[in-house]
PDB file of N, CA and C in Angstrom:
ATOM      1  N   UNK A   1      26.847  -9.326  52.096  1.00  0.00           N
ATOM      2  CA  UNK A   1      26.448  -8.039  51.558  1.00  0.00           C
ATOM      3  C   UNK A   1      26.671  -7.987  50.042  1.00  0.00           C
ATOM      4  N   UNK A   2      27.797  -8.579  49.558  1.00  0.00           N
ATOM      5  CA  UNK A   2      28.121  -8.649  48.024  1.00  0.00           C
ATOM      6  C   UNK A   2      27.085  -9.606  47.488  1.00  0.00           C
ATOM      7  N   UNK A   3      26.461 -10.179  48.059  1.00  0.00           N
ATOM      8  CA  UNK A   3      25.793 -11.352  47.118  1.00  0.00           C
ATOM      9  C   UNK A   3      24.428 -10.542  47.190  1.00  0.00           C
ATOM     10  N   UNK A   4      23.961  -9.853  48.150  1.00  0.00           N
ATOM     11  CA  UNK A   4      23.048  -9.113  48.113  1.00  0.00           C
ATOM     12  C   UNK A   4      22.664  -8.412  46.974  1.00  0.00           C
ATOM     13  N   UNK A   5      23.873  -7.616  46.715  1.00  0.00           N
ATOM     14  CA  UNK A   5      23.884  -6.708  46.001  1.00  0.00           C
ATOM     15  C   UNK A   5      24.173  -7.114  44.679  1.00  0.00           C
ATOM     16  N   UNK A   6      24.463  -8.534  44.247  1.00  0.00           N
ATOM     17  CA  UNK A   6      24.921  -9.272  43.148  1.00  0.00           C
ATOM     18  C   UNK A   6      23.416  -9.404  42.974  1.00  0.00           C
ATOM     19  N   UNK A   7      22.369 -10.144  43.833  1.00  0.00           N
ATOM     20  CA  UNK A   7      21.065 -10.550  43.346  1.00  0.00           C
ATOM     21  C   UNK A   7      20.480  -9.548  42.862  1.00  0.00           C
ATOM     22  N   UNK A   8      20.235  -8.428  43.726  1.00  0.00           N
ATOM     23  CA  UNK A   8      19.606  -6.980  43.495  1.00  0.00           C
ATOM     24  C   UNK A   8      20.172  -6.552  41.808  1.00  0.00           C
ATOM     25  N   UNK A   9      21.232  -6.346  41.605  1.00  0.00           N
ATOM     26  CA  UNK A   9      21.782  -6.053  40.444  1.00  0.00           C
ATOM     27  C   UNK A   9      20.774  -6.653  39.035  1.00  0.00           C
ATOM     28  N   UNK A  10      20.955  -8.506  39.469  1.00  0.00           N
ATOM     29  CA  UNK A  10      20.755  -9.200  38.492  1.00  0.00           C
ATOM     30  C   UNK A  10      19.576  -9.542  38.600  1.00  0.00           C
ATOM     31  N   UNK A  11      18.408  -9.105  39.377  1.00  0.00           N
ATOM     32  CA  UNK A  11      17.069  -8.708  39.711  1.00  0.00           C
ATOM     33  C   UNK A  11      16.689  -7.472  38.684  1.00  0.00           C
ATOM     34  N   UNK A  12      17.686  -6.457  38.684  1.00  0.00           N
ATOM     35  CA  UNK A  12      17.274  -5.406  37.847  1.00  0.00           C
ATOM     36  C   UNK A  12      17.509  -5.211  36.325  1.00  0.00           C
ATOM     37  N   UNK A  13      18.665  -6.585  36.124  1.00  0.00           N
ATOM     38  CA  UNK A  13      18.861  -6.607  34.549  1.00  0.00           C
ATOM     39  C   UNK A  13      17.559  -7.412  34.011  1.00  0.00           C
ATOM     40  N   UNK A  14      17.311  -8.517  35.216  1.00  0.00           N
ATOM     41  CA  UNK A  14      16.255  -9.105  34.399  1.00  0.00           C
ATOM     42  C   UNK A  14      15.000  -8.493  33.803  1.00  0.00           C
ATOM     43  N   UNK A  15      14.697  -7.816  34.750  1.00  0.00           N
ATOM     44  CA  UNK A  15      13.390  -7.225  34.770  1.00  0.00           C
ATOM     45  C   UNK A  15      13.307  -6.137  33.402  1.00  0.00           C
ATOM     46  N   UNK A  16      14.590  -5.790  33.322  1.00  0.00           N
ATOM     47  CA  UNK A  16      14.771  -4.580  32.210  1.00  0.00           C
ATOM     48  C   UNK A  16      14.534  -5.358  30.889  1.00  0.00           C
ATOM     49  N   UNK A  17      15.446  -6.399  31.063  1.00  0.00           N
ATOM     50  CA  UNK A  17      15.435  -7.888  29.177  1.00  0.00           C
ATOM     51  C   UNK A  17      13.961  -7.890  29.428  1.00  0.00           C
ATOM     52  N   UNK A  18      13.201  -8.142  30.857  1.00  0.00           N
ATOM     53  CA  UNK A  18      11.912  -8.895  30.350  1.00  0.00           C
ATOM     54  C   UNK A  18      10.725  -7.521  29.131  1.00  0.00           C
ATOM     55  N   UNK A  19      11.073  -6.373  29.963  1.00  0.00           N
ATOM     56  CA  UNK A  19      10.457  -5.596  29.571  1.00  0.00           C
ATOM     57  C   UNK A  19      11.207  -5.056  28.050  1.00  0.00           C
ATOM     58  N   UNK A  20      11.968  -4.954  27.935  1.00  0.00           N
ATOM     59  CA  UNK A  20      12.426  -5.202  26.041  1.00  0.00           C
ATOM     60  C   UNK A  20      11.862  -6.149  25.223  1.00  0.00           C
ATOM     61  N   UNK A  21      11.709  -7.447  26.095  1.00  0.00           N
ATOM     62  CA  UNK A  21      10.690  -8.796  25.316  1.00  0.00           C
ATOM     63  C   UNK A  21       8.981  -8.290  24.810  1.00  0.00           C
ATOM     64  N   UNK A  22       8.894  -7.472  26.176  1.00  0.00           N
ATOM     65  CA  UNK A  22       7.458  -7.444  26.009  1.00  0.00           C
ATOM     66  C   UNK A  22       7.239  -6.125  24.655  1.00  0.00           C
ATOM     67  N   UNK A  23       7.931  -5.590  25.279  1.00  0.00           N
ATOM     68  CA  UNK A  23       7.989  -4.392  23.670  1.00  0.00           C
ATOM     69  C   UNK A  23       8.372  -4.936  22.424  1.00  0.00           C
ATOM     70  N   UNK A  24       9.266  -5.737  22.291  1.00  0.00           N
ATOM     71  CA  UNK A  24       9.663  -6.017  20.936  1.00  0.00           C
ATOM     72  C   UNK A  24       8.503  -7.037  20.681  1.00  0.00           C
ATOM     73  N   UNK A  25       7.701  -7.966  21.657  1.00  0.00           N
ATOM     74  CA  UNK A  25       6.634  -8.909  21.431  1.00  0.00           C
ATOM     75  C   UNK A  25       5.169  -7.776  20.763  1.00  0.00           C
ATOM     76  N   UNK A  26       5.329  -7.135  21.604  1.00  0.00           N
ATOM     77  CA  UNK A  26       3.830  -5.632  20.872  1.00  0.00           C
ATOM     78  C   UNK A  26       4.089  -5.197  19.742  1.00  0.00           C
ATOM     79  N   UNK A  27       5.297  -4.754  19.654  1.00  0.00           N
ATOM     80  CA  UNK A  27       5.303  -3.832  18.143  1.00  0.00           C
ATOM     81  C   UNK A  27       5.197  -5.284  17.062  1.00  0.00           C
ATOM     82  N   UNK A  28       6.114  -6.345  17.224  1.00  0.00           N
ATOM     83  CA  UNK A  28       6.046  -7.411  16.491  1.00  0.00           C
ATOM     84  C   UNK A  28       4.645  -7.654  15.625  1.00  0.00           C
ATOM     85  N   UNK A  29       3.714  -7.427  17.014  1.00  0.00           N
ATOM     86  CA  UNK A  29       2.397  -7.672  16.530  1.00  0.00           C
ATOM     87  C   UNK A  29       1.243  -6.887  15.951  1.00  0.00           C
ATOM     88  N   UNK A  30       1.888  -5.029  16.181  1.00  0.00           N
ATOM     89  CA  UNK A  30       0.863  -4.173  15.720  1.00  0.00           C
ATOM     90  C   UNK A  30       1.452  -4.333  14.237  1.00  0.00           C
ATOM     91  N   UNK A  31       3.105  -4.831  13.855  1.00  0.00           N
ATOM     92  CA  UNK A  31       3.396  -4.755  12.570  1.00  0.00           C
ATOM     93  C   UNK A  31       2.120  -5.675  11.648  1.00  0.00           C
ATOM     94  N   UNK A  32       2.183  -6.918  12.345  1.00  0.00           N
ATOM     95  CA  UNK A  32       1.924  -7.815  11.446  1.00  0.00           C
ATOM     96  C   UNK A  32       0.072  -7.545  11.298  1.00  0.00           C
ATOM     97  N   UNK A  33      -0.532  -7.232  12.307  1.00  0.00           N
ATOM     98  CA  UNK A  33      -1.554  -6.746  12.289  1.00  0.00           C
ATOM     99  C   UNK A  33      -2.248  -5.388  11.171  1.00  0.00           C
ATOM    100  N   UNK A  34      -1.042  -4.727  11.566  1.00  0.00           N
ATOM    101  CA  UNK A  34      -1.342  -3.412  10.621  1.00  0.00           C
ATOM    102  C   UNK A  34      -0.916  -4.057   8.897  1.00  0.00           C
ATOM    103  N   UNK A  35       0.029  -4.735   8.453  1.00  0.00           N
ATOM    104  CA  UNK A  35      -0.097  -5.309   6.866  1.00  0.00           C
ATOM    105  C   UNK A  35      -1.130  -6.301   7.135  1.00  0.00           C
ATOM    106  N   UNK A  36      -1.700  -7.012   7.505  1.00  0.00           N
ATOM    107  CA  UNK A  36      -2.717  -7.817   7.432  1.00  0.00           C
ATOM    108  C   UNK A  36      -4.003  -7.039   7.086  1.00  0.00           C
ATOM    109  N   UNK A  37      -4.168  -6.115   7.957  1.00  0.00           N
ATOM    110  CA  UNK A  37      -5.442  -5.000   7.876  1.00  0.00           C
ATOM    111  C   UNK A  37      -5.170  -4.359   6.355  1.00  0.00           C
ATOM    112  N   UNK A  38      -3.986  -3.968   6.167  1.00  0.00           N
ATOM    113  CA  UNK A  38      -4.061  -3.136   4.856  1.00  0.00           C
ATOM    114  C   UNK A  38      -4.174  -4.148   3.722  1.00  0.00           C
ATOM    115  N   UNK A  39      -3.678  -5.347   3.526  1.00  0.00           N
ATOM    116  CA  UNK A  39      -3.548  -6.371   2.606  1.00  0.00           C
ATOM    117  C   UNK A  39      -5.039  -6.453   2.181  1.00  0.00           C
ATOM    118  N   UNK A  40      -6.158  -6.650   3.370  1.00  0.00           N
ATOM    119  CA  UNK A  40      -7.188  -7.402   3.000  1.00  0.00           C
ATOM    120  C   UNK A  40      -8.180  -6.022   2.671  1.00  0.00           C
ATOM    121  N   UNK A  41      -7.923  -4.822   3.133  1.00  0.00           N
ATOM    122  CA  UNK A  41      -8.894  -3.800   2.620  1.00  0.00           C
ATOM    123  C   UNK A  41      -8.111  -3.361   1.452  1.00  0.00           C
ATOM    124  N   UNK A  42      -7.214  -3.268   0.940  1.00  0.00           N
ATOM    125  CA  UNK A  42      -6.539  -3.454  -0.538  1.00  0.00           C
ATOM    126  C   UNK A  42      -7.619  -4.647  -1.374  1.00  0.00           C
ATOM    127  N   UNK A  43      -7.406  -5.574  -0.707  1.00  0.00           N
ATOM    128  CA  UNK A  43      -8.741  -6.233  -1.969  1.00  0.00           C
ATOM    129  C   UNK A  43      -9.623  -6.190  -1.749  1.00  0.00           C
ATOM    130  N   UNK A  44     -10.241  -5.634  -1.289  1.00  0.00           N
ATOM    131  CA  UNK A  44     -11.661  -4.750  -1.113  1.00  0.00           C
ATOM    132  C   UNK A  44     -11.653  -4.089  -2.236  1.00  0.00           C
ATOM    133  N   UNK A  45     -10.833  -3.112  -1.790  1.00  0.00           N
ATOM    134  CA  UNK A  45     -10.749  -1.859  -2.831  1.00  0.00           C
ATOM    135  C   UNK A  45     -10.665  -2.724  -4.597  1.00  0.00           C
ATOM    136  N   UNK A  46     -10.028  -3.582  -4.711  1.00  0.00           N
ATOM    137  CA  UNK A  46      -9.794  -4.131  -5.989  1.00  0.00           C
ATOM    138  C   UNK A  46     -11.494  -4.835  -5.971  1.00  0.00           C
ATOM    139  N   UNK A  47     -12.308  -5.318  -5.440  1.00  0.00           N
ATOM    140  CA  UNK A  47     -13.621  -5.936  -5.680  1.00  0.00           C
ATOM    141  C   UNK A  47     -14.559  -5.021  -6.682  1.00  0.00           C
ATOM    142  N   UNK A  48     -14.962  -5.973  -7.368  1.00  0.00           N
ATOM    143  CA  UNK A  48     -16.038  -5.240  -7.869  1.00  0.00           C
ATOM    144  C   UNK A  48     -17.815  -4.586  -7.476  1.00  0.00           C
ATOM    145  N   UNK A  49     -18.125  -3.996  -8.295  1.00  0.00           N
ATOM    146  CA  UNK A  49     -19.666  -3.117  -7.371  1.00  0.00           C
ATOM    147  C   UNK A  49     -20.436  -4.747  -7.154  1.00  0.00           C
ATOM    148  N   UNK A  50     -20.502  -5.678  -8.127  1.00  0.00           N
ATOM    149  CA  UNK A  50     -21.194  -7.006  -7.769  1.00  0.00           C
ATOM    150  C   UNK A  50     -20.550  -7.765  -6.634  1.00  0.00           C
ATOM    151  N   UNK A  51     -19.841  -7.747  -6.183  1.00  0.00           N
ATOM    152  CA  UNK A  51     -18.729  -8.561  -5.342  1.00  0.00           C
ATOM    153  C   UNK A  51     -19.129  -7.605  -3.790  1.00  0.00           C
ATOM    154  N   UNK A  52     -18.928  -6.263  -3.899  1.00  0.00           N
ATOM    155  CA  UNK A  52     -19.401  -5.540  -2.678  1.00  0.00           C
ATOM    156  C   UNK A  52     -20.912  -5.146  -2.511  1.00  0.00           C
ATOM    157  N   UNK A  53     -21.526  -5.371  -2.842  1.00  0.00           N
ATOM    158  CA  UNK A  53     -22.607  -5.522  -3.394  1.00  0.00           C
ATOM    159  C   UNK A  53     -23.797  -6.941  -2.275  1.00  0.00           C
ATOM    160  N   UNK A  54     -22.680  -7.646  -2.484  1.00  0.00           N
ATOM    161  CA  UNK A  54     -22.568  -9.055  -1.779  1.00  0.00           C
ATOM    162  C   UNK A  54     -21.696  -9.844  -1.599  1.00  0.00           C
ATOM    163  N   UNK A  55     -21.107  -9.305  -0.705  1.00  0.00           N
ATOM    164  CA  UNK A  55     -19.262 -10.051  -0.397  1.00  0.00           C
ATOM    165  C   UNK A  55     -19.671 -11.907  -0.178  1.00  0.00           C
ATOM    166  N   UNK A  56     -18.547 -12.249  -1.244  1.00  0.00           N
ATOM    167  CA  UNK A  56     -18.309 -13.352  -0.886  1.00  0.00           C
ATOM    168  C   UNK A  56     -17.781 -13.914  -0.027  1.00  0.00           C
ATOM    169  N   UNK A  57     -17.633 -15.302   0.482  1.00  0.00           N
ATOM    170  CA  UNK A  57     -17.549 -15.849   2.120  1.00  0.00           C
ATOM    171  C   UNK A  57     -16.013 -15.960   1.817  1.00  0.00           C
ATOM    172  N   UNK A  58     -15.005 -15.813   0.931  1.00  0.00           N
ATOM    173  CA  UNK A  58     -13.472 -15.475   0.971  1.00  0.00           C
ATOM    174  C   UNK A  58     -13.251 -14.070   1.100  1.00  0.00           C
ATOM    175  N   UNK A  59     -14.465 -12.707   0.880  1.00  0.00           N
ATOM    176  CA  UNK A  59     -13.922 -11.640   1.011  1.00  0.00           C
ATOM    177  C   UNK A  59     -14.361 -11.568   2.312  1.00  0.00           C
ATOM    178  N   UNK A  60     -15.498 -11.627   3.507  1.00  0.00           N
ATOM    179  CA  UNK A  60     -16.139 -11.500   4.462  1.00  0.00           C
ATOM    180  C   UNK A  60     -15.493 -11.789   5.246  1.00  0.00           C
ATOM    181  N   UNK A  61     -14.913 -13.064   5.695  1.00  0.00           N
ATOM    182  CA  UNK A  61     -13.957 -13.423   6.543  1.00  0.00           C
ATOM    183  C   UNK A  61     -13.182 -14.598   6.704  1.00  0.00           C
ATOM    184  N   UNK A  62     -12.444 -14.375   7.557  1.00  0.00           N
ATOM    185  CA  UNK A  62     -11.121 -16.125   7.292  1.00  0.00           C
ATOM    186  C   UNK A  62     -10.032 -15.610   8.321  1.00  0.00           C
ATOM    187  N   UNK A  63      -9.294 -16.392   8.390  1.00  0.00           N
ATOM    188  CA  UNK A  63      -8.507 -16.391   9.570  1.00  0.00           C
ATOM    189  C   UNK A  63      -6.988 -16.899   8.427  1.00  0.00           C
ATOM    190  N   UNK A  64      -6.023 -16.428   9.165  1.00  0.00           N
ATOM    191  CA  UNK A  64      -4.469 -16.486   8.602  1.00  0.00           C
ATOM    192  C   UNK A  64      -3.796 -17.323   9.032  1.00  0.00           C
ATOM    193  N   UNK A  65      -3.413 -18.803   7.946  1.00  0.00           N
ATOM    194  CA  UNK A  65      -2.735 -19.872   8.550  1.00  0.00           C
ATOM    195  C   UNK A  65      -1.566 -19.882   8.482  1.00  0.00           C
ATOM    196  N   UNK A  66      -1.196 -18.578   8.043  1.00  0.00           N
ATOM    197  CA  UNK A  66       0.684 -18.522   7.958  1.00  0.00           C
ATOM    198  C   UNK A  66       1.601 -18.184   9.551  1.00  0.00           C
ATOM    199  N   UNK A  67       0.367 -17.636  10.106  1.00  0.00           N
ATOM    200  CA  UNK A  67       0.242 -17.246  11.497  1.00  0.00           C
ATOM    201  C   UNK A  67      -0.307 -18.112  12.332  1.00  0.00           C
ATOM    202  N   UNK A  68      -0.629 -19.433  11.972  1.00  0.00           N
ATOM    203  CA  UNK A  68      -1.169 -20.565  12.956  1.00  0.00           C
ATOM    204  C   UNK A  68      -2.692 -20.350  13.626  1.00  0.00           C
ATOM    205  N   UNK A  69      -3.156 -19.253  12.304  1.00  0.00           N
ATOM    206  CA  UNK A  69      -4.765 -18.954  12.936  1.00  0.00           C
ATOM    207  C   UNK A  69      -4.969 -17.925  13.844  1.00  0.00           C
ATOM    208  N   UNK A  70      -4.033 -17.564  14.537  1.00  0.00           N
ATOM    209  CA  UNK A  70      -3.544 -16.635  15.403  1.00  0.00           C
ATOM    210  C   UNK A  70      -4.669 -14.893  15.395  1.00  0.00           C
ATOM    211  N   UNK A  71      -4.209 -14.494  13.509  1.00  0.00           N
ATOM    212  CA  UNK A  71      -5.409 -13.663  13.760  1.00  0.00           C
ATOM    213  C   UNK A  71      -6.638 -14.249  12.625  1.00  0.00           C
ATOM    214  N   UNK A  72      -7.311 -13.395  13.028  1.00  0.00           N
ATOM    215  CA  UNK A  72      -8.875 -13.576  12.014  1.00  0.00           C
ATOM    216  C   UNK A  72      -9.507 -12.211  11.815  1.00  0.00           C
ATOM    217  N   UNK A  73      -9.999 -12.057  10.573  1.00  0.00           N
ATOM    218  CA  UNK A  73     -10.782 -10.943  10.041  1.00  0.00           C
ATOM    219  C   UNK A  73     -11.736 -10.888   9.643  1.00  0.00           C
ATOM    220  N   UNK A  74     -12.719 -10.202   9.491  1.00  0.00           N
ATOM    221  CA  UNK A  74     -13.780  -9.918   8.809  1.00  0.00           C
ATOM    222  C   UNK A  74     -14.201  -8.273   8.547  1.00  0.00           C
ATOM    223  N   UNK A  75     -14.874  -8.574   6.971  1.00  0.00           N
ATOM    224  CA  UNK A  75     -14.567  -7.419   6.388  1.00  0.00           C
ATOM    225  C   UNK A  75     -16.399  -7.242   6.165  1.00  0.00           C
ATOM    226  N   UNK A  76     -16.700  -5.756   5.642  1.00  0.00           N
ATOM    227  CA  UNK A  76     -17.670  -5.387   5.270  1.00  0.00           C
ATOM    228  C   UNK A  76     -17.728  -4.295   4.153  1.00  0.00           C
ATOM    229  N   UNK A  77     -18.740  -4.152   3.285  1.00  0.00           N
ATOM    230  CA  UNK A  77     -19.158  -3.498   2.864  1.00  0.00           C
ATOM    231  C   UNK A  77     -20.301  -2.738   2.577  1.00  0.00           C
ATOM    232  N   UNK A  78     -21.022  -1.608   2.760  1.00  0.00           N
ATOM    233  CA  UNK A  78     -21.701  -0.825   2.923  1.00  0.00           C
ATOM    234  C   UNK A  78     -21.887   0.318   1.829  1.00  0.00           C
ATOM    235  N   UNK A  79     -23.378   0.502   1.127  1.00  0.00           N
ATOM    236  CA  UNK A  79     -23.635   1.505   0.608  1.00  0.00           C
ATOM    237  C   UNK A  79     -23.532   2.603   1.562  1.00  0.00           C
ATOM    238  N   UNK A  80     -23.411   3.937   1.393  1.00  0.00           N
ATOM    239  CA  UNK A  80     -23.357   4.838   2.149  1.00  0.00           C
ATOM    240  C   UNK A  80     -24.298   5.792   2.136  1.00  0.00           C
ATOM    241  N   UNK A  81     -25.404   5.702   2.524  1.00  0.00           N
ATOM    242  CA  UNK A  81     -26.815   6.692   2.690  1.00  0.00           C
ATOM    243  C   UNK A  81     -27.410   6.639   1.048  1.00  0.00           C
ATOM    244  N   UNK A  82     -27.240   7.718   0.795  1.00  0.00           N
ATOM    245  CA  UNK A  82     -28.471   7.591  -0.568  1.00  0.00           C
ATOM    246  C   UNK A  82     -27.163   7.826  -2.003  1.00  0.00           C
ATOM    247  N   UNK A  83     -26.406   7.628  -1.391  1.00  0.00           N
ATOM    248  CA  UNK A  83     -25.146   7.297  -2.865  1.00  0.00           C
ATOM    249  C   UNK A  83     -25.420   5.499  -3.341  1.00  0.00           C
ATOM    250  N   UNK A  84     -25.566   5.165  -4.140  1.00  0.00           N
ATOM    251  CA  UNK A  84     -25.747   3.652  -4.008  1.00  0.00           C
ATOM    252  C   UNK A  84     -24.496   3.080  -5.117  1.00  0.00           C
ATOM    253  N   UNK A  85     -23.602   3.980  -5.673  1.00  0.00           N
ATOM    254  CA  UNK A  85     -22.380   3.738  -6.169  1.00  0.00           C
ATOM    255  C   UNK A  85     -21.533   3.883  -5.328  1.00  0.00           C
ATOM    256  N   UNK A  86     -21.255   4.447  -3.918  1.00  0.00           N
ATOM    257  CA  UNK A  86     -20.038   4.571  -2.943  1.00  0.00           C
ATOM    258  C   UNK A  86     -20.435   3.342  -1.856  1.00  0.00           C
ATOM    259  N   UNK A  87     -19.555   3.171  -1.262  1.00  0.00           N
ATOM    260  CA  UNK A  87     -19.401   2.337  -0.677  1.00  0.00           C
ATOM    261  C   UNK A  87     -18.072   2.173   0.811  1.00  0.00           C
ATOM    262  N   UNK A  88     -18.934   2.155   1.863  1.00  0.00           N
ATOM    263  CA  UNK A  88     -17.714   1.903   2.999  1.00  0.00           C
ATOM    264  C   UNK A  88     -16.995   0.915   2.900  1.00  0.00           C
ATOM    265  N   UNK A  89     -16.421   0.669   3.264  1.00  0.00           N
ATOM    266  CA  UNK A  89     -15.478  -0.670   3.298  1.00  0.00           C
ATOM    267  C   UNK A  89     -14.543  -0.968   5.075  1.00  0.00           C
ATOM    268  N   UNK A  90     -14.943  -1.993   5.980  1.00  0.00           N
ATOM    269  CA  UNK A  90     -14.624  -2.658   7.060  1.00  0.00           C
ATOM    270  C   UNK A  90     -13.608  -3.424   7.213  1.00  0.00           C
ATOM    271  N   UNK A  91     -12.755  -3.543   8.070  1.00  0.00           N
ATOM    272  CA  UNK A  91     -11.998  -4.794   7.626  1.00  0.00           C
ATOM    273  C   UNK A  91     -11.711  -4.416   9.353  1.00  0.00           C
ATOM    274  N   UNK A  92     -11.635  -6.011  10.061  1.00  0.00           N
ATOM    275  CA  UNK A  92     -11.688  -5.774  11.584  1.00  0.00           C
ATOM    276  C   UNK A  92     -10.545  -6.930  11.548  1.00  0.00           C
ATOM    277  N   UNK A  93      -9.906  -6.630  12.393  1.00  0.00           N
ATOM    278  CA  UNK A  93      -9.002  -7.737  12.609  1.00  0.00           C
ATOM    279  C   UNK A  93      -8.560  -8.209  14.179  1.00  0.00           C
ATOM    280  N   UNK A  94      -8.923  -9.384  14.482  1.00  0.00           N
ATOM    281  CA  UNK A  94      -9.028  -9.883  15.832  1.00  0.00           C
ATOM    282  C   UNK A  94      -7.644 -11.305  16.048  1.00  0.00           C
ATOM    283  N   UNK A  95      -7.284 -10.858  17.043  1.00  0.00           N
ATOM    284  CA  UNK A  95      -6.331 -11.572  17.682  1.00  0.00           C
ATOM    285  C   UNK A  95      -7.044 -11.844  19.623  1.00  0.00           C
ATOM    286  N   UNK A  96      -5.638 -13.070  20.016  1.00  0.00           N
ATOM    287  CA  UNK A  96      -6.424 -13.111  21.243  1.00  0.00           C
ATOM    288  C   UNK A  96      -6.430 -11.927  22.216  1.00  0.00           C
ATOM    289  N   UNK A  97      -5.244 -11.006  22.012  1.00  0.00           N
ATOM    290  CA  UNK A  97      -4.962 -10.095  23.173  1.00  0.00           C
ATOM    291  C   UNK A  97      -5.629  -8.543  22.434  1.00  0.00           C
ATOM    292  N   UNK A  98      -6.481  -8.612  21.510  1.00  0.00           N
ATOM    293  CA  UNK A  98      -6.891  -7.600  21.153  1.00  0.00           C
ATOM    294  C   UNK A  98      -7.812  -7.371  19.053  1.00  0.00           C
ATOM    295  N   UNK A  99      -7.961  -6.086  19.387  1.00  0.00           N
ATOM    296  CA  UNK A  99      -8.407  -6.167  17.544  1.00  0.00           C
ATOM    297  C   UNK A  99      -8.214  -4.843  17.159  1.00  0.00           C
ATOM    298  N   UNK A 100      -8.442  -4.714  16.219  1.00  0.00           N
ATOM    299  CA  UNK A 100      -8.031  -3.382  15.177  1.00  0.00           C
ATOM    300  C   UNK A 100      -9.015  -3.107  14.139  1.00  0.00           C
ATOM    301  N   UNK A 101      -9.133  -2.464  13.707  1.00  0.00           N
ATOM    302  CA  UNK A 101      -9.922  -1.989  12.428  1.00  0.00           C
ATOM    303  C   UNK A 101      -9.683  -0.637  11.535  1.00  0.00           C
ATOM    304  N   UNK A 102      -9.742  -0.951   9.930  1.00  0.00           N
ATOM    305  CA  UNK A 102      -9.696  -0.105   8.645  1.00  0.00           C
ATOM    306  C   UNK A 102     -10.725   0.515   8.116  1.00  0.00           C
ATOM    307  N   UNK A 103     -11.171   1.534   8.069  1.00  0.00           N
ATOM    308  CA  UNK A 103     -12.515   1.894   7.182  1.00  0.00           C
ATOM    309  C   UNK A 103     -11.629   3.027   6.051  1.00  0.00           C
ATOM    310  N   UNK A 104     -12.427   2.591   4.977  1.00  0.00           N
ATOM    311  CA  UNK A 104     -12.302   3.454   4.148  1.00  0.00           C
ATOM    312  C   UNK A 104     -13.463   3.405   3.081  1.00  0.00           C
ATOM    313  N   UNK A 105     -13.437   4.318   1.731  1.00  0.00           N
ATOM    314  CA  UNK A 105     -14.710   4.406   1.068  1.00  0.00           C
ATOM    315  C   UNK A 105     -14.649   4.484  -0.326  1.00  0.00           C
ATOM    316  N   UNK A 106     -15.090   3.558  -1.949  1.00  0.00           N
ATOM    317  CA  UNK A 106     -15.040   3.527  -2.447  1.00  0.00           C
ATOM    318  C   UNK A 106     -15.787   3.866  -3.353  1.00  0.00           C
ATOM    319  N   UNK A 107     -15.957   4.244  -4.762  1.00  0.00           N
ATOM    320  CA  UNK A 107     -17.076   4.837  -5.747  1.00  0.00           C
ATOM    321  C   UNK A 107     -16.753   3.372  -6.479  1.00  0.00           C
ATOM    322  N   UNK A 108     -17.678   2.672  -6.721  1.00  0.00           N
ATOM    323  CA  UNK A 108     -18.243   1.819  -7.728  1.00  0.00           C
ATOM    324  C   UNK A 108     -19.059   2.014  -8.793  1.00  0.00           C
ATOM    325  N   UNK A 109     -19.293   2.994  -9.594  1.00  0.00           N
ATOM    326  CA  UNK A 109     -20.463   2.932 -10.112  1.00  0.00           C
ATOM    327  C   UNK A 109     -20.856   2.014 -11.348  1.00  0.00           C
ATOM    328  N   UNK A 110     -22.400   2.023 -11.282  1.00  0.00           N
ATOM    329  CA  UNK A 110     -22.714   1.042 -12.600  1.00  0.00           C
ATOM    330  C   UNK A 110     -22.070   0.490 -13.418  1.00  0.00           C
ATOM    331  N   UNK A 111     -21.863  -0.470 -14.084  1.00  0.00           N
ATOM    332  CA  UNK A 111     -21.328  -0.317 -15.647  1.00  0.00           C
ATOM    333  C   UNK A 111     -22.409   0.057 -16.748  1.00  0.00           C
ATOM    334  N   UNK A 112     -21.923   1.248 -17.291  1.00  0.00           N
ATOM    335  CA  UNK A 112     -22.686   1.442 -18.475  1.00  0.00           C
ATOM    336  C   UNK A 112     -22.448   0.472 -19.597  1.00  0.00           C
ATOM    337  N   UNK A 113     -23.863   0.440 -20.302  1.00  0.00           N
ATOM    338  CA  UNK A 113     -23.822   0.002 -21.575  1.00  0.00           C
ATOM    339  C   UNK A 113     -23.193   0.871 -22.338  1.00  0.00           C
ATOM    340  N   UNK A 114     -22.356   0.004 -23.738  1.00  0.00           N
ATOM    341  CA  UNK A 114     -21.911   1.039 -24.587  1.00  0.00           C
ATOM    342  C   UNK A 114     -22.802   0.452 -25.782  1.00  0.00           C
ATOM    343  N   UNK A 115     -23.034   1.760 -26.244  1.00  0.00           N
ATOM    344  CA  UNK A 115     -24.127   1.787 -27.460  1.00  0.00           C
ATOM    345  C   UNK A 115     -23.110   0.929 -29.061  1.00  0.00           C
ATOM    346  N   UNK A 116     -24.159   0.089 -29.638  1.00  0.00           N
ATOM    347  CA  UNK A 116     -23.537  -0.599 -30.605  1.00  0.00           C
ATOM    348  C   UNK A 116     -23.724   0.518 -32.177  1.00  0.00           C
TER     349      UNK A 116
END
């Protein structure tokens, strides 16, 4: 009866550690997910109207080897209806057990000439 109740016991600690693993394994990963997402629509935001305009194949997408490839992103940019100085901005970020995504919206406009 004691050993019963020894397994049962140590049946219920396990199960409790496993489920602390699995939580501290999720948040681990919405962290690193969520600065990854903000890192790469941060340089968005720093691109210029020529650069969003026509994203280059380092702003568009790539995958993170500090993370063993683990996640990968791809970003976009978008005029927004009949503004042709604003601009949406995408940034999707994919892992195997899931993905995420940033939108936000930027004013680029022209560069003016300055008169000589």
């Amino acid at each position: 009866m004691a050993l019963a109740i020894i397994g049962l016991t140590s049946m219920a600690v396990l199960g409790a550690f496993a489920g602390d693993l699995r939580t501290a394994n999720a948040a681990r990963t919405a962290l690193e997910v969520s600065t990854l997402a903000q890192s790469r629509l941060a340089r968005l935001e720093l691109a210029t109207r020529r650069e969003l305009a026509a994203l280059p194949d380092s702003l568009a997408h790539g995958t993170v080897p500090e993370f063993s490839d683990r996640y990968a992103w791809s970003a976009s940019a978008v005029p927004v209806g009949t503004e042709p100085d604003l601009f949406e901005l995408h940034v999707i970020i994919t892992w195997p057990e899931g993905s995420t995504a940033l939108t936000t919206r930027r004013f680029r406009p022209a560069t003016l000439m300055a008169r000589p």
